[in-house]
Protein backbone atom coordinates (compact mmCIF):
# COMPACT_ATOMS: atom_id res chain seq x y z
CA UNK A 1 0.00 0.00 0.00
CA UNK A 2 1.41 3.67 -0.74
CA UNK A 3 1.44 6.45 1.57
CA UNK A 4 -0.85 7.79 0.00
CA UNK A 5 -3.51 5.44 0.34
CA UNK A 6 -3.05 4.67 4.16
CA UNK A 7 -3.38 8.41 4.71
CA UNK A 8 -6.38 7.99 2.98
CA UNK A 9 -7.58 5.52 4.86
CA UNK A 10 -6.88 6.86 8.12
CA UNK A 11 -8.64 9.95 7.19
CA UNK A 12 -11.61 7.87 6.11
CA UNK A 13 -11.77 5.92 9.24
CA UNK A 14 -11.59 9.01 11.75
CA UNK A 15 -13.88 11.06 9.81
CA UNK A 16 -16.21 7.65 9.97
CA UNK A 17 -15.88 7.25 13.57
CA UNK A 18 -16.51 10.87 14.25
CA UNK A 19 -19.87 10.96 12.21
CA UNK A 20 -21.19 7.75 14.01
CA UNK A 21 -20.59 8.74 17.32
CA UNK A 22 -21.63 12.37 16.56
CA UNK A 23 -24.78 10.52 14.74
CA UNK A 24 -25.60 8.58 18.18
CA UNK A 25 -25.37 11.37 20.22
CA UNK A 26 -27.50 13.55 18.28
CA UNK A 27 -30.24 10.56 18.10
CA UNK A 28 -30.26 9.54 21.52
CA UNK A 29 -30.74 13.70 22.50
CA UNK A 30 -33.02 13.80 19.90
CA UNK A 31 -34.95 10.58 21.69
CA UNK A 32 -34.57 12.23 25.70
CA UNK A 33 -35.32 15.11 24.35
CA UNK A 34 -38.98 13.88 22.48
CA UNK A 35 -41.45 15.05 24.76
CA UNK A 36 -39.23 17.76 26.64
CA UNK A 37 -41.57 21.01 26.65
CA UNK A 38 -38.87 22.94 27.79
CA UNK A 39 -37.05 22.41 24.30
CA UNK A 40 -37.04 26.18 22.15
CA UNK A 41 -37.72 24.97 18.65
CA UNK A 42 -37.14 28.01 17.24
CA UNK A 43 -34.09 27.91 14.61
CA UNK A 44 -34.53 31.19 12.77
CA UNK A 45 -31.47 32.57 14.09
CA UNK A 46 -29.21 29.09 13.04
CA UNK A 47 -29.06 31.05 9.50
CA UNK A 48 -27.95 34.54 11.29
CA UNK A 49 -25.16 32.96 13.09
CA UNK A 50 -24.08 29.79 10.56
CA UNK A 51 -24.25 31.51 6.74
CA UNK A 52 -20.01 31.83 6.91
CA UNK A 53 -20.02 27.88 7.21
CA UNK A 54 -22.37 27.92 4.07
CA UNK A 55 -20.02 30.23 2.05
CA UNK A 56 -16.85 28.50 3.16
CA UNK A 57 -17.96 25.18 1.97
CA UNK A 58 -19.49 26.10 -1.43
CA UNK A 59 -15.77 27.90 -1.79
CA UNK A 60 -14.18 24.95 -1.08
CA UNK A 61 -16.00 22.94 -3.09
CA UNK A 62 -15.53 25.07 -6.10
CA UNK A 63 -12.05 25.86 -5.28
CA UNK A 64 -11.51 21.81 -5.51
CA UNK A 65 -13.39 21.67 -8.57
CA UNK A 66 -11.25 24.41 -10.33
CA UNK A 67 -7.92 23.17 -9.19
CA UNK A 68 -8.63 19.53 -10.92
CA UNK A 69 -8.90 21.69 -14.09
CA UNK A 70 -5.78 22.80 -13.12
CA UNK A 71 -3.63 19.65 -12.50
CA UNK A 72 -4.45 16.72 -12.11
CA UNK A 73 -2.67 15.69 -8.92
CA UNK A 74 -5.47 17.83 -6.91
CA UNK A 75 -8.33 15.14 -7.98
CA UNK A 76 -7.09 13.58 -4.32
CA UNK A 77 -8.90 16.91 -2.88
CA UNK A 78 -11.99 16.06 -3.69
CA UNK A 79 -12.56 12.67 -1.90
CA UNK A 80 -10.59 14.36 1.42
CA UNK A 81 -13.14 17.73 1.08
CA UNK A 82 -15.92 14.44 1.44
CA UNK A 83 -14.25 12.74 4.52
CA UNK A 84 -13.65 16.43 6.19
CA UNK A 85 -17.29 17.27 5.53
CA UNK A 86 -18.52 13.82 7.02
CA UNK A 87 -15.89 14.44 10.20
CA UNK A 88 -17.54 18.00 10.60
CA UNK A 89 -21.22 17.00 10.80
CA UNK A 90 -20.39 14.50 13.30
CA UNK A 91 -18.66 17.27 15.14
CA UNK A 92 -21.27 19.33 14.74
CA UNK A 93 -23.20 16.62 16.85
CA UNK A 94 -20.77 17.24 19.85
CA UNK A 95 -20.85 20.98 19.71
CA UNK A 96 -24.93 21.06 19.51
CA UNK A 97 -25.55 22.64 23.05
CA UNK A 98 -29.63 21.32 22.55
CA UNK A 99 -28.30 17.60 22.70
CA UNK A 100 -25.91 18.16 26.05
CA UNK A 101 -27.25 16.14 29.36
């Protein structure tokens, strides 16, 4: 196997890990949280205070998809944008203050 593809791997299996404990978490909140009158749902400030993760992303992503025009030694971005994105939602589980205990 090359360096290359171990890195790859490792990545792959972190960023997995991350987004199925992150996943649990959120569900089992989700779950204590079913019947909890005390929960706000009121999200129309998430936009307000997230829109810089929005514009980030959709830079990345077409940042990624320009460089491959470029050379093609950056097509390896693309899959590691994926496993970075997958890590990130399952961080974004963890950081969720509705689904702390």
């Amino acid at each position: 196997m090359s360096t290359l593809m171990i890195f790859f791997l490792l990545c792959g299996a972190a960023a997995t890990a991350l987004f199925i404990a992150g996943y649990a978490r959120g569900v089992a909140g989700a779950l204590r949280s079913n019947n909890d009158k005390a929960v706000d749902p009121d999200t129309s400030g998430d936009l307000d205070a997230k829109w810089w993760m929005f514009g980030a992303a959709v830079l990345a992503a077409s940042t990624v998809i320009f460089l491959v025009g470029v050379s093609p030694v950056f097509i390896y971005l693309g899959p590691f944008l994926a496993m970075v994105t997958a890590a990130a939602n399952g961080i974004a589980f963890f950081v969720d203050k509705s689904s702390d205990t």
